[in-house]
Protein backbone atom coordinates (compact mmCIF):
# COMPACT_ATOMS: atom_id res chain seq x y z
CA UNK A 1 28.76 -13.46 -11.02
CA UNK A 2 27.07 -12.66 -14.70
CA UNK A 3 23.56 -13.30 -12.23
CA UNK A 4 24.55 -10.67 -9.68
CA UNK A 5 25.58 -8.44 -12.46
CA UNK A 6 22.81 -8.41 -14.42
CA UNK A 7 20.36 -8.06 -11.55
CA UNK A 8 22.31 -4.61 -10.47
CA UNK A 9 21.68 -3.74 -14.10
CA UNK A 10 18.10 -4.16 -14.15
CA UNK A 11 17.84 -2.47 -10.81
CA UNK A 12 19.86 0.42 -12.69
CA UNK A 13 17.38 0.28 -15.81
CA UNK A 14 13.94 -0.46 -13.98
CA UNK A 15 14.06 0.25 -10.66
CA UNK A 16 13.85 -1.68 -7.55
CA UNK A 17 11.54 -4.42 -8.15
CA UNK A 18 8.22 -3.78 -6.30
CA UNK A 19 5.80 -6.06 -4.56
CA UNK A 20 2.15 -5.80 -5.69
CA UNK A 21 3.22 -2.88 -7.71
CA UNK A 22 -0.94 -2.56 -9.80
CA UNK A 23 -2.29 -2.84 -6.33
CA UNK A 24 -0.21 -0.05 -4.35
CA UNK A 25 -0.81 1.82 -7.47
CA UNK A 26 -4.16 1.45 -7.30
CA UNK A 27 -4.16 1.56 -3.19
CA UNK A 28 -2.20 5.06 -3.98
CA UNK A 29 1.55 3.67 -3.06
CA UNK A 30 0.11 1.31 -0.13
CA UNK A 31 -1.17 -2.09 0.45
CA UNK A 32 -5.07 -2.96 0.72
CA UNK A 33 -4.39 -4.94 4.34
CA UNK A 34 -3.01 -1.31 5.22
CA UNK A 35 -6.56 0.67 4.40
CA UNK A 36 -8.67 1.86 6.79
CA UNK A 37 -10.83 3.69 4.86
CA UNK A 38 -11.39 4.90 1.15
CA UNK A 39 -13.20 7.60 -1.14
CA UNK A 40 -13.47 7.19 -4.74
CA UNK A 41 -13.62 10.61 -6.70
CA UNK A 42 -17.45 10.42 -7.43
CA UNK A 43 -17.78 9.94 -3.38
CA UNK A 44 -15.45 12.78 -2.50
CA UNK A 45 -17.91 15.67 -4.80
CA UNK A 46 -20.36 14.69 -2.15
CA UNK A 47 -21.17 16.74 0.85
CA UNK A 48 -23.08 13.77 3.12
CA UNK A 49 -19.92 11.81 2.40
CA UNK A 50 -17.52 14.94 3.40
CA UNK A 51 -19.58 15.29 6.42
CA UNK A 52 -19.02 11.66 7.08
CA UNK A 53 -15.37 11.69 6.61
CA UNK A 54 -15.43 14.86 9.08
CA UNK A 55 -16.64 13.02 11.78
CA UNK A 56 -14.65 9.64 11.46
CA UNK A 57 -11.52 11.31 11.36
CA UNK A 58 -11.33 11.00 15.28
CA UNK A 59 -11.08 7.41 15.08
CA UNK A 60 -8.18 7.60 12.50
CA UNK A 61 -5.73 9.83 14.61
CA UNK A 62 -1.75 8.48 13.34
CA UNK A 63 -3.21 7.22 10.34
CA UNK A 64 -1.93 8.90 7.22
CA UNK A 65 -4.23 10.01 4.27
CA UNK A 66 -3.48 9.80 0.87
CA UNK A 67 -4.60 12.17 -1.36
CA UNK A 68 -4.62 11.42 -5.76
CA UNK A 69 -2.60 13.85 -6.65
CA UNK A 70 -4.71 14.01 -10.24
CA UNK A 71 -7.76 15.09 -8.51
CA UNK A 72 -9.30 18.48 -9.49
CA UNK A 73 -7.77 21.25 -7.69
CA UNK A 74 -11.37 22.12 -6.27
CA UNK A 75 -11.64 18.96 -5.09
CA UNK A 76 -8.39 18.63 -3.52
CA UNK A 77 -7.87 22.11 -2.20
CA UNK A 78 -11.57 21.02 0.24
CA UNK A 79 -10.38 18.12 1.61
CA UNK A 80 -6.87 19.57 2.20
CA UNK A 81 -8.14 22.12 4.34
CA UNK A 82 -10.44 19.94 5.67
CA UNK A 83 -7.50 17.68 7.07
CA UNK A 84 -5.15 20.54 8.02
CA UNK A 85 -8.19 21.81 10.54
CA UNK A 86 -8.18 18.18 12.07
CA UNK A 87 -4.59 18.55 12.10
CA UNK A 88 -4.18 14.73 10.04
CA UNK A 89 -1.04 14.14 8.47
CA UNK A 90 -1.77 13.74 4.78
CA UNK A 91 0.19 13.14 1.39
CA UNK A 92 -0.25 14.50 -1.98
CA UNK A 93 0.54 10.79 -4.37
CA UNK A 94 1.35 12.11 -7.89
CA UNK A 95 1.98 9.04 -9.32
CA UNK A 96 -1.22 7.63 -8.86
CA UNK A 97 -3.34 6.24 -11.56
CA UNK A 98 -5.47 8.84 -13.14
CA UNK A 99 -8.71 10.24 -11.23
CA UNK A 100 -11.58 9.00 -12.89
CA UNK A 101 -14.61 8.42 -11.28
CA UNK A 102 -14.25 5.32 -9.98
CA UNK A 103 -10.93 5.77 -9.25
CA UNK A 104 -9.54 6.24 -5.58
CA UNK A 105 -9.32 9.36 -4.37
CA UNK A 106 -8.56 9.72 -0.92
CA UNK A 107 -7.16 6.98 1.60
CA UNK A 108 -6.88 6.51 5.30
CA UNK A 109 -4.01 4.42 5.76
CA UNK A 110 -1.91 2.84 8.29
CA UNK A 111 1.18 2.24 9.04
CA UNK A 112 1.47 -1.47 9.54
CA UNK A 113 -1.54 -4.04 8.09
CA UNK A 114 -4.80 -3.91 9.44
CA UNK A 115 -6.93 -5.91 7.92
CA UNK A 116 -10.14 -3.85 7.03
CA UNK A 117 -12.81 -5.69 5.54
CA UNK A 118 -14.74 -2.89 4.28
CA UNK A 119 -12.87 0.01 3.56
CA UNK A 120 -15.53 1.80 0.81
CA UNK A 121 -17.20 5.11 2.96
CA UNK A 122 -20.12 4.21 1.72
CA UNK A 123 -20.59 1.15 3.06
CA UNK A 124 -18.86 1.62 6.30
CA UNK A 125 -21.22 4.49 7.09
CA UNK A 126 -24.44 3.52 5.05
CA UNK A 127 -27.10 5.33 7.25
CA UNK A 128 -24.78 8.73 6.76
CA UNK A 129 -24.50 7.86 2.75
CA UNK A 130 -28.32 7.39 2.05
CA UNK A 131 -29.92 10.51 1.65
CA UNK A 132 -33.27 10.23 3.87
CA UNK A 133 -36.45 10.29 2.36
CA UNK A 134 -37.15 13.28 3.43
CA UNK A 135 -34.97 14.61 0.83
CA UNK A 136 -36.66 12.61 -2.09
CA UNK A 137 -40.19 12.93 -1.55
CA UNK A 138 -41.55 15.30 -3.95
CA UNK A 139 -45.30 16.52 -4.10
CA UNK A 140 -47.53 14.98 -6.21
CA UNK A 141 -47.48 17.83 -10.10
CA UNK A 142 -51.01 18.20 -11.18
CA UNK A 143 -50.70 18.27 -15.31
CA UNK A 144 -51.59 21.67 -16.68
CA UNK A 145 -55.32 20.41 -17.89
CA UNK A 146 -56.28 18.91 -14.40
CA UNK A 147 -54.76 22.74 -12.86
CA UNK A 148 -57.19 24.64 -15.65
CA UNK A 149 -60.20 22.68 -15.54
CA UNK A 150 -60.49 21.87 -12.00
C-alpha cells in the first residue's frame, strides 16, 4: 500500500511519467518512428526549401504538422499561412525546446509509427535543396589596374 501511495504522489508532484520524454521534446511532443518529415529553423528561412515543402505537402495529406512554438513570429506567421492554403492540420507546440538554429522547427507527423529513415528536407529532396550552378557562377572581376591599363 505505502508503494501505491507514493506512486499517486509522485504522479501528483511530477506528472505522469513519460516515455522518451528528451526525444518527444526534441521530436516537438512526438516520437522519431512517427516523422515523416522535418525542418530545422536555419532550413525553414529558406525559400528553395519552402518551395519544397509546398510541393510535398500532397503526399502528407492526414499527417499533422508541428510547428515550434518559439520560432520568430515572421517565420511562423509564413508557414502558417502556407499550411492553412493547403488546408493541413497543424499545431502550434509551446513547450518545445528553444528555436535555435539547429533546432527543429517544423514537423510532418503521423499518427501511428512509420518508420522514416530520412526525415531531414534536405536530404529527402537534395536536387530541390542545392542551389544550381547557375546561381553561383559569377563572372570572372578584372582588378582595377588590369581595367586602367588595358
Amino acid at each position: 500500500m505505502s508503494d501505491e501511495l507514493e506512486k499517486r504522489l509522485d504522479t501528483g508532484m511530477y506528472g505522469t511519467p513519460r516515455v522518451n520524454p528528451d526525444e518527444q521534446r526534441k521530436y516537438l511532443g512526438t516520437f522519431r518512428e512517427r516523422c515523416y518529415l522535418s525542418m530545422t529553423v536555419t532550413e525553414m528561412k529558406k525559400k528553395d526549401n519552402q518551395k519544397t515543402l509546398l510541393n510535398a505537402l500532397p503526399d502528407y495529406q492526414g499527417a499533422l504538422v508541428l510547428l515550434n512554438g518559439k520560432l520568430p513570429e515572421s517565420i511562423q506567421t509564413d508557414y502558417i499561412t502556407l499550411l492553412t492554403k493547403q488546408q493541413m492540420e497543424f499545431r502550434i507546440v509551446s513547450d518545445a525546446q528553444d528555436a535555435g538554429p539547429d533546432s527543429i522547427g517544423l514537423l510532418i507527423a503521423g499518427k501511428e509509427a512509420v518508420n522514416q529513415d530520412v526525415i531531414d528536407i534536405e536530404k529527402k529532396y537534395p536536387a530541390a535543396a542545392a542551389p544550381s550552378d547557375k546561381e553561383h557562377e559569377q563572372p570572372e572581376k578584372t582588378s582595377f589596374w588590369k581595367r586602367l591599363f588595358h
